[in-house]
N, C-alpha and C. Protein backbone atom coordinates (compact mmCIF):
# COMPACT_ATOMS: atom_id res chain seq x y z
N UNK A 1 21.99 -74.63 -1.29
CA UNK A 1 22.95 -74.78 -0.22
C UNK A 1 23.47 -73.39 0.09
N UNK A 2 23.51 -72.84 1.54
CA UNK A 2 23.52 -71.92 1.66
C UNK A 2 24.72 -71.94 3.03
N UNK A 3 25.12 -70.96 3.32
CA UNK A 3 26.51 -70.74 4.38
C UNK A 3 25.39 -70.80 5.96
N UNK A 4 26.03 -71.38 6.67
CA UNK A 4 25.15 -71.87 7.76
C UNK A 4 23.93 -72.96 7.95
N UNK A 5 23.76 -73.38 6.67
CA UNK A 5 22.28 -74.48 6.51
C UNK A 5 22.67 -75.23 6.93
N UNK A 6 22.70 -76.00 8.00
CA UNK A 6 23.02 -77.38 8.71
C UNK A 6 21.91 -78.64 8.03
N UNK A 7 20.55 -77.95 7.23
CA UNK A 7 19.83 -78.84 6.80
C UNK A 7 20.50 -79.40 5.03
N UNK A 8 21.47 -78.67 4.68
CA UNK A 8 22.01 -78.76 3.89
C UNK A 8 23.31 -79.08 3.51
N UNK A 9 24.23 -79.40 4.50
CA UNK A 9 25.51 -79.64 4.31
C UNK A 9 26.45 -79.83 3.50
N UNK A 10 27.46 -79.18 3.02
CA UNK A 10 27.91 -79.45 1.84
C UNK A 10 28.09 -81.00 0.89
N UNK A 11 28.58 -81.38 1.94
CA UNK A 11 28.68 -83.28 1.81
C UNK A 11 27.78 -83.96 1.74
N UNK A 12 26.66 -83.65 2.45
CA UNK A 12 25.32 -84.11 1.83
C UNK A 12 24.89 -83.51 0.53
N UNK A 13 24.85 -82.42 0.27
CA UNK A 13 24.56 -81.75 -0.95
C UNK A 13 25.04 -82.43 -2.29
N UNK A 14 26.56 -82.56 -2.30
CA UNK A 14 27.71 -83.38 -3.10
C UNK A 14 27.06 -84.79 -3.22
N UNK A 15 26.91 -85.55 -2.16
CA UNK A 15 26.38 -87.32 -2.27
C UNK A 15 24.85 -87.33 -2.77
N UNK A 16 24.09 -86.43 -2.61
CA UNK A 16 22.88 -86.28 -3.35
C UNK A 16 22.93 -86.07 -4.70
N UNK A 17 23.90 -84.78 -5.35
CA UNK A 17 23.69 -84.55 -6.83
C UNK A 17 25.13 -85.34 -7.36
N UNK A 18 25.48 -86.15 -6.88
CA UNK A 18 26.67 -87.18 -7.41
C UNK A 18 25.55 -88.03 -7.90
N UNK A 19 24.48 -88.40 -7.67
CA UNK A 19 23.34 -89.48 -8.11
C UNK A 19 22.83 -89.00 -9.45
N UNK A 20 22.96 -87.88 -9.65
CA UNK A 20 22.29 -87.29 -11.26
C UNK A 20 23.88 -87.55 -12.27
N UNK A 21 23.85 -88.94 -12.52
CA UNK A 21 25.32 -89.01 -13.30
C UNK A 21 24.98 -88.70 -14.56
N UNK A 22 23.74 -88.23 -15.49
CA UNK A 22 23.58 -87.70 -17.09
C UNK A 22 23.38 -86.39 -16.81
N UNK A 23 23.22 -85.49 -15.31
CA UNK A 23 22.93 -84.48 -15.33
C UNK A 23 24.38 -83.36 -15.28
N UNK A 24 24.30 -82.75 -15.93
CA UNK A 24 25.34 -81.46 -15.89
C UNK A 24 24.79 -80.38 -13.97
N UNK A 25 25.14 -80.44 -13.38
CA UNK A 25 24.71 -79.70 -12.13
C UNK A 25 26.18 -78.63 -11.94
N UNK A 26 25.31 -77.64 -11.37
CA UNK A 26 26.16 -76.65 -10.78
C UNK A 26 25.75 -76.35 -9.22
N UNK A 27 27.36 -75.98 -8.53
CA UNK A 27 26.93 -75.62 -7.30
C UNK A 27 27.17 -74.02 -6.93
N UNK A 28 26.54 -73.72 -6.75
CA UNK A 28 26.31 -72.28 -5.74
C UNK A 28 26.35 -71.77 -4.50
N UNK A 29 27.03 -70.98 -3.76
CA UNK A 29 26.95 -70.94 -2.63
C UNK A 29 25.92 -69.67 -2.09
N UNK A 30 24.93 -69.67 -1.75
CA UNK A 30 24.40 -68.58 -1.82
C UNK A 30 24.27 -67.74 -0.47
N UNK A 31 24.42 -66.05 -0.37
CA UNK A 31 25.06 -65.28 0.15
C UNK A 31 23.23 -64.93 0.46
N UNK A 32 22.97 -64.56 1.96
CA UNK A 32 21.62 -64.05 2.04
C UNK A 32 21.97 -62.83 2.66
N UNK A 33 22.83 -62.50 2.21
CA UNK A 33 22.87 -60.97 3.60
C UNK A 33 22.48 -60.93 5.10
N UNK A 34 22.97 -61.62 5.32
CA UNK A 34 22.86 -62.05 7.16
C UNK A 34 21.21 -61.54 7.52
N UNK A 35 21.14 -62.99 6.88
CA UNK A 35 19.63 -63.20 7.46
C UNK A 35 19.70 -63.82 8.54
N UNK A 36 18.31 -63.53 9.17
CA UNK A 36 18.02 -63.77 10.59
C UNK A 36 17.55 -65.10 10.48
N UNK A 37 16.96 -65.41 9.56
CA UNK A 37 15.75 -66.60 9.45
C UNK A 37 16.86 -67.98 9.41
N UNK A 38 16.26 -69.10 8.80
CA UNK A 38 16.61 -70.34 8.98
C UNK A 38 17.62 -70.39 7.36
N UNK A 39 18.93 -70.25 7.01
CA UNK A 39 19.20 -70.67 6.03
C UNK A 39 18.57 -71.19 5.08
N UNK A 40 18.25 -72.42 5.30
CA UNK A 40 17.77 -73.38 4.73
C UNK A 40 16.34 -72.86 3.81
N UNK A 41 15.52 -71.76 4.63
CA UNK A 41 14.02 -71.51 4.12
C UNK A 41 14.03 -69.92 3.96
N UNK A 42 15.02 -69.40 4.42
CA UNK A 42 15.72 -67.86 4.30
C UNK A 42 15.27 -67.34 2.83
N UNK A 43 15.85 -68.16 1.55
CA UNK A 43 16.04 -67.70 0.91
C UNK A 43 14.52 -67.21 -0.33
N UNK A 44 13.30 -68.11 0.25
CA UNK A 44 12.19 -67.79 -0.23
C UNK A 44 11.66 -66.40 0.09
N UNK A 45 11.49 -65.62 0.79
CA UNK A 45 11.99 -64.32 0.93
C UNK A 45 12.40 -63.45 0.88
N UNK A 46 13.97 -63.36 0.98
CA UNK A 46 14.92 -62.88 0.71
C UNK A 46 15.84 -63.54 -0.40
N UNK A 47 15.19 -63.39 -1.42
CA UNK A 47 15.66 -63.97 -2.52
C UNK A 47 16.19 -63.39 -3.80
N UNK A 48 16.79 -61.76 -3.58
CA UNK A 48 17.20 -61.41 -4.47
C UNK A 48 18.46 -61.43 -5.74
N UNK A 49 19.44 -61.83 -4.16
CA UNK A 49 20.58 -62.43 -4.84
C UNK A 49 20.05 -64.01 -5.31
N UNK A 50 19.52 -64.81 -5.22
CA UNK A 50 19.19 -66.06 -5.84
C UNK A 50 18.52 -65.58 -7.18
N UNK A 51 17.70 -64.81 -7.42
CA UNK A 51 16.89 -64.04 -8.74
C UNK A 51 18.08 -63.93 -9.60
N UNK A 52 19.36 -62.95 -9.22
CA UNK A 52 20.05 -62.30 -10.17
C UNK A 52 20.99 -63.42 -10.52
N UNK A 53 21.13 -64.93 -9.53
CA UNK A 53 21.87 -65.49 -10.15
C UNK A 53 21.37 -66.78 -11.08
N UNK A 54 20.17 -66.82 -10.87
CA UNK A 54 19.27 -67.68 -11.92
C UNK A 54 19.15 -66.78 -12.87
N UNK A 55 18.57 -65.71 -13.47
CA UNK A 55 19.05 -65.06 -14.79
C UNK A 55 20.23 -64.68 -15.57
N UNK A 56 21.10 -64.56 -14.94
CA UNK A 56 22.89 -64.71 -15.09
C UNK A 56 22.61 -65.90 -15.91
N UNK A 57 22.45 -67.29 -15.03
CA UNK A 57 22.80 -68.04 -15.22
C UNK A 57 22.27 -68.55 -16.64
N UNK A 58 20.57 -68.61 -16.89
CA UNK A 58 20.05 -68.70 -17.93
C UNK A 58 20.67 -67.69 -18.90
N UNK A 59 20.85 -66.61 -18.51
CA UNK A 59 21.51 -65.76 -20.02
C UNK A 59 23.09 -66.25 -20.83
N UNK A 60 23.98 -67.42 -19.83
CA UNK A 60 24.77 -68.01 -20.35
C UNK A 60 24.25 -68.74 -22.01
């Protein structure tokens, strides 16, 4: 879920992973550096800040 993804909406995002009730989930807001592309598919690409926060995250 990303700032501008209309394919992603926060509230949709929330009513989707409200369904994983044994799962521990975290939400993220992720920052693409004013990408041009589509939010939503932006981030396969331009995916550096998503990299540094999946290893962060695993190094917890």
């Amino acid at each position: 879920m990303g700032e501008g993804d209309v394919m992603a909406p926060p509230g949709g995002v929330r009513n989707l992973t409200d369904k994983l009730a044994n799962a521990r989930v975290t939400h993220w807001d992720l920052s693409l550096g004013g990408a041009t592309r589509n939010p939503h598919y932006a981030w396969v690409r331009e995916n550096t800040s998503l990299v540094a926060r999946v290893r962060a995250f695993l190094a917890e």
